[in-house]
ModelCIF file with pLDDT and N, C-alpha, C, O atoms, coordinates in Angstrom:
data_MODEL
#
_entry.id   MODEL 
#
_entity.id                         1 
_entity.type                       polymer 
_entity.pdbx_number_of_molecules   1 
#
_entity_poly.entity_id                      1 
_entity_poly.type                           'polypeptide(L)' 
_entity_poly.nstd_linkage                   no 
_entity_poly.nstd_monomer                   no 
_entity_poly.pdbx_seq_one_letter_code       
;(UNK)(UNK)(UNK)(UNK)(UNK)(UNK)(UNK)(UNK)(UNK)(UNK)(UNK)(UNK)(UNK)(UNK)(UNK)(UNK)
(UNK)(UNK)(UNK)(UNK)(UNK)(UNK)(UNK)(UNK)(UNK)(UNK)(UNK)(UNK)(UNK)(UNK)(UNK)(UNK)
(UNK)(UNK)(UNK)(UNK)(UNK)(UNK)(UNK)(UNK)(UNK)(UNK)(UNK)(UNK)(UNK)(UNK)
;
_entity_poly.pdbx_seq_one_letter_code_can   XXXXXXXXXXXXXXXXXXXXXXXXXXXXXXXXXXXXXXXXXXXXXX 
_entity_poly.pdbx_strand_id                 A 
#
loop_
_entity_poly_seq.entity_id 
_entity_poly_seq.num 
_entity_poly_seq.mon_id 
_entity_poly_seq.hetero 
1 1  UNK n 
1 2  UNK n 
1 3  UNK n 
1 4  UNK n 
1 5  UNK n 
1 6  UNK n 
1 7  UNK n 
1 8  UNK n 
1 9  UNK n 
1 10 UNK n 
1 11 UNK n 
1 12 UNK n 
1 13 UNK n 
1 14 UNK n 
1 15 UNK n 
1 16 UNK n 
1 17 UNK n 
1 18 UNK n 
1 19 UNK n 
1 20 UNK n 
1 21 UNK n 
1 22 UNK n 
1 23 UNK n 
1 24 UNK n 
1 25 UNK n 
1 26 UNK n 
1 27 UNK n 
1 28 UNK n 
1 29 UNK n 
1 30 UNK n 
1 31 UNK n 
1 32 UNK n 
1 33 UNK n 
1 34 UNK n 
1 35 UNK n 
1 36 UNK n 
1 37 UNK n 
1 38 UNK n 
1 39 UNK n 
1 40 UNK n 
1 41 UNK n 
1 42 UNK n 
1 43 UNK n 
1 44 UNK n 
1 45 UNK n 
1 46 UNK n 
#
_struct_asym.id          A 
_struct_asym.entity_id   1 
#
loop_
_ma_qa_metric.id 
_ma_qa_metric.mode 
_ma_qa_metric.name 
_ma_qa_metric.software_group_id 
_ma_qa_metric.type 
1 global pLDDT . pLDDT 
2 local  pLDDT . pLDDT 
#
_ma_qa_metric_global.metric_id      1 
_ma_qa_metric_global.metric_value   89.37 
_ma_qa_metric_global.model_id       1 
_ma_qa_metric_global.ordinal_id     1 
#
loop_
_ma_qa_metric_local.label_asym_id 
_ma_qa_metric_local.label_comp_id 
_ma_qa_metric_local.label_seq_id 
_ma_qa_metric_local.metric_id 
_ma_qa_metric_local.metric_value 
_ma_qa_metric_local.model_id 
_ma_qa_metric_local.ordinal_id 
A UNK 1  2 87.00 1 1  
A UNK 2  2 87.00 1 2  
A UNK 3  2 87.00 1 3  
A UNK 4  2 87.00 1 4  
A UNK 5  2 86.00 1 5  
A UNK 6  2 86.00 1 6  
A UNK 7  2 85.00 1 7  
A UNK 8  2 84.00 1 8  
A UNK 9  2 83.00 1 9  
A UNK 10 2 83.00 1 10 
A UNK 11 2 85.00 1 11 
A UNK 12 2 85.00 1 12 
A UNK 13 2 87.00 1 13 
A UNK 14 2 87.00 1 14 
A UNK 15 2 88.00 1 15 
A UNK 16 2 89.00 1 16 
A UNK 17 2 90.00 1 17 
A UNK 18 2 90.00 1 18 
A UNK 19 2 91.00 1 19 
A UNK 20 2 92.00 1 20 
A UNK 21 2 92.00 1 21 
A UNK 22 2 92.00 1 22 
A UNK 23 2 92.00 1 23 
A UNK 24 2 93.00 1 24 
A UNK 25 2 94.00 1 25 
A UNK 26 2 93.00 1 26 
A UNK 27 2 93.00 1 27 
A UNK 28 2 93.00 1 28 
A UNK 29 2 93.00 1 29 
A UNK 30 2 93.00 1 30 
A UNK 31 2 92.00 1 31 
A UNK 32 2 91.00 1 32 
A UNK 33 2 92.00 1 33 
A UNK 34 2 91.00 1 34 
A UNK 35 2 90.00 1 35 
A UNK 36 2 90.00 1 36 
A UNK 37 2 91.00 1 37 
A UNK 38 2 90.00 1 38 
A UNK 39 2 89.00 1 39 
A UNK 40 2 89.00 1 40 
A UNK 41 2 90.00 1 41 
A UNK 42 2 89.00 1 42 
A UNK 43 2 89.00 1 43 
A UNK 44 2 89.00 1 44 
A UNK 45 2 91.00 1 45 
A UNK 46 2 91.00 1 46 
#
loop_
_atom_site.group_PDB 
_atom_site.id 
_atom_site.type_symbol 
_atom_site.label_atom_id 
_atom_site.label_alt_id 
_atom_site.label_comp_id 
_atom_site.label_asym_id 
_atom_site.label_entity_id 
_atom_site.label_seq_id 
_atom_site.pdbx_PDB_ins_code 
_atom_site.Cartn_x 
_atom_site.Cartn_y 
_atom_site.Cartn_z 
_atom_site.occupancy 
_atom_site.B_iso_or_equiv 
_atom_site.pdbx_formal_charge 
_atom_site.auth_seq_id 
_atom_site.auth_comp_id 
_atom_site.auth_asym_id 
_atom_site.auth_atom_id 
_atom_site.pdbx_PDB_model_num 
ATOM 1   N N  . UNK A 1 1  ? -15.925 1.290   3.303   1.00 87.00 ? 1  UNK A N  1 
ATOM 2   C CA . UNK A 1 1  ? -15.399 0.266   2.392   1.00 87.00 ? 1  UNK A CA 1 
ATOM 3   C C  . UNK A 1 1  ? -15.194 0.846   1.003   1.00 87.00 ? 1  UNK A C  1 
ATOM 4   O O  . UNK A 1 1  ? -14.189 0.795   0.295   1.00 87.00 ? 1  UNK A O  1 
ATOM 5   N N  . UNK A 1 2  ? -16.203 1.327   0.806   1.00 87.00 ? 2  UNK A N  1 
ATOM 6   C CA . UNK A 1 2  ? -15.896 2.130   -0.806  1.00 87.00 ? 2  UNK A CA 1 
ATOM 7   C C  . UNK A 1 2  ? -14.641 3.042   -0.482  1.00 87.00 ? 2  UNK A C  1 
ATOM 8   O O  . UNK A 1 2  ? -13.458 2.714   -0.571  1.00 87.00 ? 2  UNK A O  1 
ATOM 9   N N  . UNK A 1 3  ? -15.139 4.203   -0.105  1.00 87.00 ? 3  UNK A N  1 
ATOM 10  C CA . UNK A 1 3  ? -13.590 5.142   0.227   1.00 87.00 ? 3  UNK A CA 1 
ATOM 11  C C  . UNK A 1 3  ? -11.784 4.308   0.012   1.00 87.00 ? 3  UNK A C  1 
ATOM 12  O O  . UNK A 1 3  ? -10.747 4.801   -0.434  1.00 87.00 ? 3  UNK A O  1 
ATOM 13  N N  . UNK A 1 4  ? -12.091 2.822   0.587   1.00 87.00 ? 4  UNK A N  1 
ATOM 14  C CA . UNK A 1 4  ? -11.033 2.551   0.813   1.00 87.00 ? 4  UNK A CA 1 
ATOM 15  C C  . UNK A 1 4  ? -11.019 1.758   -0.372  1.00 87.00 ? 4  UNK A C  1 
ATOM 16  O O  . UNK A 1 4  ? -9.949  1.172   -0.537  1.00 87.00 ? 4  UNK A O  1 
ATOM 17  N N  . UNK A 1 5  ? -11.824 1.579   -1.183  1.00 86.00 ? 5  UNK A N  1 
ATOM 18  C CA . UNK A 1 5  ? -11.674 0.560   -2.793  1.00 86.00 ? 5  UNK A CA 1 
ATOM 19  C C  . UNK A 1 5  ? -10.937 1.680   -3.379  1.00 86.00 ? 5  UNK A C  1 
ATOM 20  O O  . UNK A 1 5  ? -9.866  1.492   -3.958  1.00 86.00 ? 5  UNK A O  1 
ATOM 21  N N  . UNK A 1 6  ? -11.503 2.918   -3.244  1.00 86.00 ? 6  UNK A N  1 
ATOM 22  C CA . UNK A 1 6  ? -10.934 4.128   -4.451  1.00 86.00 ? 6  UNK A CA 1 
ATOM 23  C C  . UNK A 1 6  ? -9.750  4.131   -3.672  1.00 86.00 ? 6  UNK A C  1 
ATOM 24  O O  . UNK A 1 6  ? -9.032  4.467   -4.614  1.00 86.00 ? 6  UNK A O  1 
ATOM 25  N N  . UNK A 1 7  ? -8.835  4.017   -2.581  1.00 85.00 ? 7  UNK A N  1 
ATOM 26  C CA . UNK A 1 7  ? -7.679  4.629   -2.545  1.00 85.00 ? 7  UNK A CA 1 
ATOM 27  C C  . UNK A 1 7  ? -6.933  3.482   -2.966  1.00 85.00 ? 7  UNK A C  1 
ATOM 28  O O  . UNK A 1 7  ? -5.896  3.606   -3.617  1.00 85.00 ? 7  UNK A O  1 
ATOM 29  N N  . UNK A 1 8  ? -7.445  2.275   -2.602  1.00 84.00 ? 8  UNK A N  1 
ATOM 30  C CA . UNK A 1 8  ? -6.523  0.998   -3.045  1.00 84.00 ? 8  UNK A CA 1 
ATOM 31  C C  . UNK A 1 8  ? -6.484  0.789   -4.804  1.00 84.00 ? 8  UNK A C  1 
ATOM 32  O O  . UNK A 1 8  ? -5.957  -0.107  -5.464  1.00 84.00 ? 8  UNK A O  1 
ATOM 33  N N  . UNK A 1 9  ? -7.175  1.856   -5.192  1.00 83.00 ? 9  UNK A N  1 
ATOM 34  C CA . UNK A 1 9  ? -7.381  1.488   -6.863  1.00 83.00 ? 9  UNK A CA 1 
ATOM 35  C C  . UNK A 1 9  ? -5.812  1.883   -7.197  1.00 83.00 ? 9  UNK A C  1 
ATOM 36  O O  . UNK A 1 9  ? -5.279  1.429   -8.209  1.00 83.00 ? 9  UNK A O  1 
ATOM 37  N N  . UNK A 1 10 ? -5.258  2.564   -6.487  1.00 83.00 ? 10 UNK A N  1 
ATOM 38  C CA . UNK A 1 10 ? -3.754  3.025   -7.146  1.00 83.00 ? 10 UNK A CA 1 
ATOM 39  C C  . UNK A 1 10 ? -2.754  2.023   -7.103  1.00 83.00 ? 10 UNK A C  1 
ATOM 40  O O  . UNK A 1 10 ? -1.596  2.252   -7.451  1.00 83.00 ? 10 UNK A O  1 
ATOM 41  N N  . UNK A 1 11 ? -3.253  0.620   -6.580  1.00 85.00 ? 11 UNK A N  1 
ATOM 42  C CA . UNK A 1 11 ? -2.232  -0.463  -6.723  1.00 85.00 ? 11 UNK A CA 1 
ATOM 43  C C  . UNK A 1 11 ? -2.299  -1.022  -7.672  1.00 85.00 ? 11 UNK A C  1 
ATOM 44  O O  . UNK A 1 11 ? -1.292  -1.682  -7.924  1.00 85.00 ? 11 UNK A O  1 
ATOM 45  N N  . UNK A 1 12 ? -3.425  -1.090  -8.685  1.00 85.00 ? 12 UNK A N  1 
ATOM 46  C CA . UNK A 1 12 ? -3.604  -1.752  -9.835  1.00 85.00 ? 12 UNK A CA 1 
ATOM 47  C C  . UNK A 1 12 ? -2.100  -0.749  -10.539 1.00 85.00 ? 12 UNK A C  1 
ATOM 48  O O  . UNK A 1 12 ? -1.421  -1.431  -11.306 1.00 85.00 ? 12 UNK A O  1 
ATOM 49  N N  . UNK A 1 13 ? -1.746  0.264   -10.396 1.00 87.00 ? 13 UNK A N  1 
ATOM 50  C CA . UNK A 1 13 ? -0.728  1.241   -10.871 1.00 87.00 ? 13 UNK A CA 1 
ATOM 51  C C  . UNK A 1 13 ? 0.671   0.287   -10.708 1.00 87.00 ? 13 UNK A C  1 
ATOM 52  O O  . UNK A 1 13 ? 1.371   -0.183  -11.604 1.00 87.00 ? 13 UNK A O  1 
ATOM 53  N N  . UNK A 1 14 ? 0.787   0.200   -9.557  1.00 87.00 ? 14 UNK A N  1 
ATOM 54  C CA . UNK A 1 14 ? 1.651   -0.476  -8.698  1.00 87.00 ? 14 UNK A CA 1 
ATOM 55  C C  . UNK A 1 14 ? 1.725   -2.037  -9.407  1.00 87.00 ? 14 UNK A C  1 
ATOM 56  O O  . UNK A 1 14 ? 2.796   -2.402  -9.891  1.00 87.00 ? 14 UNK A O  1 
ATOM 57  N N  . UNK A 1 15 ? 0.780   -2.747  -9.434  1.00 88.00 ? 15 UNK A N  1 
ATOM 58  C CA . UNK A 1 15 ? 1.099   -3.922  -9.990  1.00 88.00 ? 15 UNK A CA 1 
ATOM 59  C C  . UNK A 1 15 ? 1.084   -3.684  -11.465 1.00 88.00 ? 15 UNK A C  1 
ATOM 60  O O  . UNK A 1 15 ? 1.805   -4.394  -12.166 1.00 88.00 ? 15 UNK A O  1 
ATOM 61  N N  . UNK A 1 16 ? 0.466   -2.916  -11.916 1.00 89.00 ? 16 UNK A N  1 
ATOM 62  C CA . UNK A 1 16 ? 1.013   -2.952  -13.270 1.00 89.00 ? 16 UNK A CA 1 
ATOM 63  C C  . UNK A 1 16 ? 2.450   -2.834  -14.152 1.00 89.00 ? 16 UNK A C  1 
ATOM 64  O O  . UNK A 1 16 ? 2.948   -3.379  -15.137 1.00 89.00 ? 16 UNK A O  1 
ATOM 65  N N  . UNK A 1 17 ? 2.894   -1.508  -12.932 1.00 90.00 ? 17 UNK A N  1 
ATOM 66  C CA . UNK A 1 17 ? 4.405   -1.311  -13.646 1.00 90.00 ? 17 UNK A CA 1 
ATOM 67  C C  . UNK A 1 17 ? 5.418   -2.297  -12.717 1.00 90.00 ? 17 UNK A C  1 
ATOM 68  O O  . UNK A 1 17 ? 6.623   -2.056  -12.787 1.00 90.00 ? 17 UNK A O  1 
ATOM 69  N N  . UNK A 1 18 ? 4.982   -3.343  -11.894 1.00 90.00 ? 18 UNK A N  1 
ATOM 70  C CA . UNK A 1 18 ? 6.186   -4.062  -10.991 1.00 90.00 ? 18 UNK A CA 1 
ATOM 71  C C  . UNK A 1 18 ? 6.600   -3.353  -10.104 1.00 90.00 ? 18 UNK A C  1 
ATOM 72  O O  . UNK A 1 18 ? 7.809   -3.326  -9.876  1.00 90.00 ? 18 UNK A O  1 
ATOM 73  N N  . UNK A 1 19 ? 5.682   -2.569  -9.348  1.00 91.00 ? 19 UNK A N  1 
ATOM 74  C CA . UNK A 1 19 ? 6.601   -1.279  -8.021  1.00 91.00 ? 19 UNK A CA 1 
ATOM 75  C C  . UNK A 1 19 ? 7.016   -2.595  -7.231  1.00 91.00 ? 19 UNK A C  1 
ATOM 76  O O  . UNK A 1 19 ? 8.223   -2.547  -6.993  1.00 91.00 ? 19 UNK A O  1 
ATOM 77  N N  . UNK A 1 20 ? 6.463   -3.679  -6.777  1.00 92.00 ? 20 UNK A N  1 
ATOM 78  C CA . UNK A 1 20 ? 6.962   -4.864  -5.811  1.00 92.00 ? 20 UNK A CA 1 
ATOM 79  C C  . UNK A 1 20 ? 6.773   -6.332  -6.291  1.00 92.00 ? 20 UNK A C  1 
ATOM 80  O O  . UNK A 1 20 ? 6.311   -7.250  -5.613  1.00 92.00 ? 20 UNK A O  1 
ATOM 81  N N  . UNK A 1 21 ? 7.204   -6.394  -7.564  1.00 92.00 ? 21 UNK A N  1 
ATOM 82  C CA . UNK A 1 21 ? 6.979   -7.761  -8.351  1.00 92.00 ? 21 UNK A CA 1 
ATOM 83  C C  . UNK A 1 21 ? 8.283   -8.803  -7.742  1.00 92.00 ? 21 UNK A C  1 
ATOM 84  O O  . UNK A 1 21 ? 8.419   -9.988  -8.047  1.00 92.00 ? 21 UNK A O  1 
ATOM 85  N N  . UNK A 1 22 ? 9.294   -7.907  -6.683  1.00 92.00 ? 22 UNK A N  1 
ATOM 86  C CA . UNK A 1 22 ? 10.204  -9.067  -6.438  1.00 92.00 ? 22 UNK A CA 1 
ATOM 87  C C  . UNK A 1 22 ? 10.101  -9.254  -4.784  1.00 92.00 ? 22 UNK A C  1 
ATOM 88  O O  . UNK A 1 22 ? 9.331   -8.518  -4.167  1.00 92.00 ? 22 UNK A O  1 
ATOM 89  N N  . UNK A 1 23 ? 10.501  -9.760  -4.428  1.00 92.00 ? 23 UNK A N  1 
ATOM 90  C CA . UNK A 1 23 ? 11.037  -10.076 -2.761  1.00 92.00 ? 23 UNK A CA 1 
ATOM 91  C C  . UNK A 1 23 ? 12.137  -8.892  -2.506  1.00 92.00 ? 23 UNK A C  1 
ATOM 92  O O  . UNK A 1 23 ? 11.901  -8.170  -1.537  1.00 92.00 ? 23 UNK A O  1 
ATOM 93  N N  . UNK A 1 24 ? 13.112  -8.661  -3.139  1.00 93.00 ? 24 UNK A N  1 
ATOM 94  C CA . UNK A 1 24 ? 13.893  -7.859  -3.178  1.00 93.00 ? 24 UNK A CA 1 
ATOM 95  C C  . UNK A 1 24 ? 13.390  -6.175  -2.875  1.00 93.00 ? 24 UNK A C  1 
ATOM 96  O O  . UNK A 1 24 ? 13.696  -5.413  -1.957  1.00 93.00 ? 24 UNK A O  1 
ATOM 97  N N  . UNK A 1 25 ? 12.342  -5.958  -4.274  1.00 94.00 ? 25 UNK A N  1 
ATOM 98  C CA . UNK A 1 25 ? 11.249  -4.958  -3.917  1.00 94.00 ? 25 UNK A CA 1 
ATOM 99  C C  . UNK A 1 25 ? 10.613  -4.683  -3.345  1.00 94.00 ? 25 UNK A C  1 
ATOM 100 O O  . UNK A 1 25 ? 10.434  -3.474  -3.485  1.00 94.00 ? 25 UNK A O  1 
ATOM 101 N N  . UNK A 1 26 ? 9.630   -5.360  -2.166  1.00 93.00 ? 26 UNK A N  1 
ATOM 102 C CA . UNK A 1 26 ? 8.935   -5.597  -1.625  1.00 93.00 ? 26 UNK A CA 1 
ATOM 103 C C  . UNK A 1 26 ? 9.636   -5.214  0.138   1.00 93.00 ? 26 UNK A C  1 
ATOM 104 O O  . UNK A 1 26 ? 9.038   -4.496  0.940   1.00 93.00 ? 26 UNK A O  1 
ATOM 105 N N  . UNK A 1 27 ? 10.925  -5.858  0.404   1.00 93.00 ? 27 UNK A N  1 
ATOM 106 C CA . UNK A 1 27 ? 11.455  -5.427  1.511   1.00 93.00 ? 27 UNK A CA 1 
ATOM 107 C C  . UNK A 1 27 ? 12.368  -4.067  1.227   1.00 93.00 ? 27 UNK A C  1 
ATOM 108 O O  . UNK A 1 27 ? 12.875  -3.644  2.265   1.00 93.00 ? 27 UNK A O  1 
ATOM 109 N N  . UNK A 1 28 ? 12.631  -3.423  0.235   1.00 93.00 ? 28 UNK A N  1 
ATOM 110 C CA . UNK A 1 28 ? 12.946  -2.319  -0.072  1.00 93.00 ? 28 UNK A CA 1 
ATOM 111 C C  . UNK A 1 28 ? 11.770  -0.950  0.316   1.00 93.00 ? 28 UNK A C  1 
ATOM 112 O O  . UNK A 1 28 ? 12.051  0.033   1.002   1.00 93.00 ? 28 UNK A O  1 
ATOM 113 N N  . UNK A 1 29 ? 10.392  -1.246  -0.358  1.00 93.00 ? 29 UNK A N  1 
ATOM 114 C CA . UNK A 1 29 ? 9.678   -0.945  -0.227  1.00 93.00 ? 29 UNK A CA 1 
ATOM 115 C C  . UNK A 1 29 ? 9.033   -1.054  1.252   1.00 93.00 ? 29 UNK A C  1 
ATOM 116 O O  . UNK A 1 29 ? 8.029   -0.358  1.404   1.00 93.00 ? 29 UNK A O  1 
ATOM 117 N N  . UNK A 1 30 ? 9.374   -1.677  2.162   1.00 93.00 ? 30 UNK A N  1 
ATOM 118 C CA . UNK A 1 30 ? 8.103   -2.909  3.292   1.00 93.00 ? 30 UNK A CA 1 
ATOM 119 C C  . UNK A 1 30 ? 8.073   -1.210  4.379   1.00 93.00 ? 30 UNK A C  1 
ATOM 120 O O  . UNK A 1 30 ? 6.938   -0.749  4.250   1.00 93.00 ? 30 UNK A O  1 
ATOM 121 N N  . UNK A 1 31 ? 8.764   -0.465  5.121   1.00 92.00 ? 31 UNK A N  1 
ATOM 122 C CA . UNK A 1 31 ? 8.413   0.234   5.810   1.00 92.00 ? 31 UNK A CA 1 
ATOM 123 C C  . UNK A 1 31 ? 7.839   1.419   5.413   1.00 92.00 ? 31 UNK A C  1 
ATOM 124 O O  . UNK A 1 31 ? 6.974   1.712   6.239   1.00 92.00 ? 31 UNK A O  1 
ATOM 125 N N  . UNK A 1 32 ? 7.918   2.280   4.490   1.00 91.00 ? 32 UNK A N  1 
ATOM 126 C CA . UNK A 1 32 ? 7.246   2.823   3.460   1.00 91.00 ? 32 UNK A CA 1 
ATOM 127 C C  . UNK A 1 32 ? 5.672   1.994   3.139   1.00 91.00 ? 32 UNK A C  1 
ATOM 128 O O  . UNK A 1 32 ? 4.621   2.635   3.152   1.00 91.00 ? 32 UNK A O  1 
ATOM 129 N N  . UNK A 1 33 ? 5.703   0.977   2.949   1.00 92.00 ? 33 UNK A N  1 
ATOM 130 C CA . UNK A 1 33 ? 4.166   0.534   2.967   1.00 92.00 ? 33 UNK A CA 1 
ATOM 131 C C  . UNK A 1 33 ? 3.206   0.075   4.308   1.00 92.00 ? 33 UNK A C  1 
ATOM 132 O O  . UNK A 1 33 ? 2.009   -0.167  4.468   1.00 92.00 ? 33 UNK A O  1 
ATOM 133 N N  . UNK A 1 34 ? 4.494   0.098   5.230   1.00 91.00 ? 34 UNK A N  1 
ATOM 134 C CA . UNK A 1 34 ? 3.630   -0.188  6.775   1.00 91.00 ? 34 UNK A CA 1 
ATOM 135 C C  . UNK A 1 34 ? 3.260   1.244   6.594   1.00 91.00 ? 34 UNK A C  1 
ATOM 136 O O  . UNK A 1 34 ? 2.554   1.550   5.634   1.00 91.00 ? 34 UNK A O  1 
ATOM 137 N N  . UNK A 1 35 ? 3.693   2.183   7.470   1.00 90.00 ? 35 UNK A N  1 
ATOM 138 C CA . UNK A 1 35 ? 3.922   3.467   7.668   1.00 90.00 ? 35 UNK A CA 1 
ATOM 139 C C  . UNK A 1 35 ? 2.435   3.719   6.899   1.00 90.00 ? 35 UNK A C  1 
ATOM 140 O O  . UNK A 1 35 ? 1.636   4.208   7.697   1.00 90.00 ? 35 UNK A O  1 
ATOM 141 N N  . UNK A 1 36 ? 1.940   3.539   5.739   1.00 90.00 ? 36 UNK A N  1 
ATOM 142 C CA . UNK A 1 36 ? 0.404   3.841   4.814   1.00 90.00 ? 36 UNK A CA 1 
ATOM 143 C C  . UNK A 1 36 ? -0.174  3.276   5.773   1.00 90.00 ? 36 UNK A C  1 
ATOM 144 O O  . UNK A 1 36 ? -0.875  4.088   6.378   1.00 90.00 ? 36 UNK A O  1 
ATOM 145 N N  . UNK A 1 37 ? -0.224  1.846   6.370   1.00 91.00 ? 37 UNK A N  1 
ATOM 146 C CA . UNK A 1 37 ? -1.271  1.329   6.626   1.00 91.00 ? 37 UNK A CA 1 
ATOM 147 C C  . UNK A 1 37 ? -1.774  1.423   8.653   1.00 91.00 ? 37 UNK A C  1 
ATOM 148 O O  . UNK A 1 37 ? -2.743  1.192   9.377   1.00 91.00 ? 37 UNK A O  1 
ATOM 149 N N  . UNK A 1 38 ? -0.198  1.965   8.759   1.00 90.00 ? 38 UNK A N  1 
ATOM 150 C CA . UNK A 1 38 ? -0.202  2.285   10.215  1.00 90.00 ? 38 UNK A CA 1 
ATOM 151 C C  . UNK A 1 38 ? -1.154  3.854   10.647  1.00 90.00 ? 38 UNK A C  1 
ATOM 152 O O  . UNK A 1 38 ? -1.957  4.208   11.510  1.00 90.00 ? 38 UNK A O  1 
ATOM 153 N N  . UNK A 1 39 ? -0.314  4.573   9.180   1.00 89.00 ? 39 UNK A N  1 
ATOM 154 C CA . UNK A 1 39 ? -1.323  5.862   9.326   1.00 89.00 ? 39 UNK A CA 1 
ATOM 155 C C  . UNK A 1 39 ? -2.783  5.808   9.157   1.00 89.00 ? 39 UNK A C  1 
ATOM 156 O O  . UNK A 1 39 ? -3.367  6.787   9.622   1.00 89.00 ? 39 UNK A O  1 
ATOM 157 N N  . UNK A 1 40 ? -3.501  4.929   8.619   1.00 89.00 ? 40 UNK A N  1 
ATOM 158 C CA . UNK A 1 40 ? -4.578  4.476   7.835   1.00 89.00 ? 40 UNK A CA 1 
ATOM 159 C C  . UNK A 1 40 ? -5.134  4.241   9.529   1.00 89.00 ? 40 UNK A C  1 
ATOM 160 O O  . UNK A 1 40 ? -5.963  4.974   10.069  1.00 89.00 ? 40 UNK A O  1 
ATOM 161 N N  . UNK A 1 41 ? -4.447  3.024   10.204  1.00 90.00 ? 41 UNK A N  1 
ATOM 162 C CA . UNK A 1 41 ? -5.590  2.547   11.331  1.00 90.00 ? 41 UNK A CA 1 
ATOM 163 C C  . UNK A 1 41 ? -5.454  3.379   12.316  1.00 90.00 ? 41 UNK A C  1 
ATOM 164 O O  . UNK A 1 41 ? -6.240  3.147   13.235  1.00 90.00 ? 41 UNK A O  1 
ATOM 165 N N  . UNK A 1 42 ? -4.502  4.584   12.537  1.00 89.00 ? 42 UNK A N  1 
ATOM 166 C CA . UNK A 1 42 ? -4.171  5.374   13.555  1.00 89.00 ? 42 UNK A CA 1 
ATOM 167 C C  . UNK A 1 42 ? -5.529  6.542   13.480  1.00 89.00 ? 42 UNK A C  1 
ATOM 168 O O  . UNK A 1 42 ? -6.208  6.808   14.472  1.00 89.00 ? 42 UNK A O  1 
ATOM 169 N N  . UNK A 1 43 ? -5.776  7.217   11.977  1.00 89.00 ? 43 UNK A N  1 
ATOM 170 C CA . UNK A 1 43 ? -6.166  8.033   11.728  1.00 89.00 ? 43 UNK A CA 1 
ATOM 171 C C  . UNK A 1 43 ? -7.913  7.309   11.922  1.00 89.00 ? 43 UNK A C  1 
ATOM 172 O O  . UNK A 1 43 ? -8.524  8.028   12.713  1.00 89.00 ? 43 UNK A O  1 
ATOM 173 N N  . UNK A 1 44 ? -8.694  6.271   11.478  1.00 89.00 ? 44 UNK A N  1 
ATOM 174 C CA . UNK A 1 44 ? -9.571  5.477   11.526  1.00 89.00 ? 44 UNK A CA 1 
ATOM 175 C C  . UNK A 1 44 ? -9.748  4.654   13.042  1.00 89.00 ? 44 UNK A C  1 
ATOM 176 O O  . UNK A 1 44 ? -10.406 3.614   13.025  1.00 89.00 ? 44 UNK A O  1 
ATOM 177 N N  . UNK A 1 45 ? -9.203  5.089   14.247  1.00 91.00 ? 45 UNK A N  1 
ATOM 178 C CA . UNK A 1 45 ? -8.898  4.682   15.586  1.00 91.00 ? 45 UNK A CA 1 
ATOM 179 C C  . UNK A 1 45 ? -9.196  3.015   15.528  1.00 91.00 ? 45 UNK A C  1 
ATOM 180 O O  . UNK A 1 45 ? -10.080 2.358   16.078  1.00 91.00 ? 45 UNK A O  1 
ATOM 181 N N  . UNK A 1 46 ? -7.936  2.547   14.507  1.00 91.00 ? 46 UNK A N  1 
ATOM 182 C CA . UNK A 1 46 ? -7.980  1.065   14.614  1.00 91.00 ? 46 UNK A CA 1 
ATOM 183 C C  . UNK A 1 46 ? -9.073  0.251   14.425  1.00 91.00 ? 46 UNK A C  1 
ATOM 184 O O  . UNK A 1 46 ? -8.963  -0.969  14.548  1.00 91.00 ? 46 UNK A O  1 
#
């Protein structure tokens, strides 16, 4: 759980400068942010 607080700390980055403040952004962004979280439970065997 910790490990994964420090890697999620880089979204405070992310919400700070608006990387996905729109809908527009967000599905621009959306497979690019699966793809993190797919590698995340692949590598952690789900």
């Amino acid at each position: 759980k910790i490990a994964r607080k420090m890697q999620a700390s880089k979204e405070v980055w992310g919400k700070i400068f608006g990387t996905i403040n729109t809908r527009e952004k967000f599905l621009n962004h959306r497979l690019e942010l699966a793809k993190h979280e797919w590698g995340r439970l692949k590598a952690n065997d789900s």
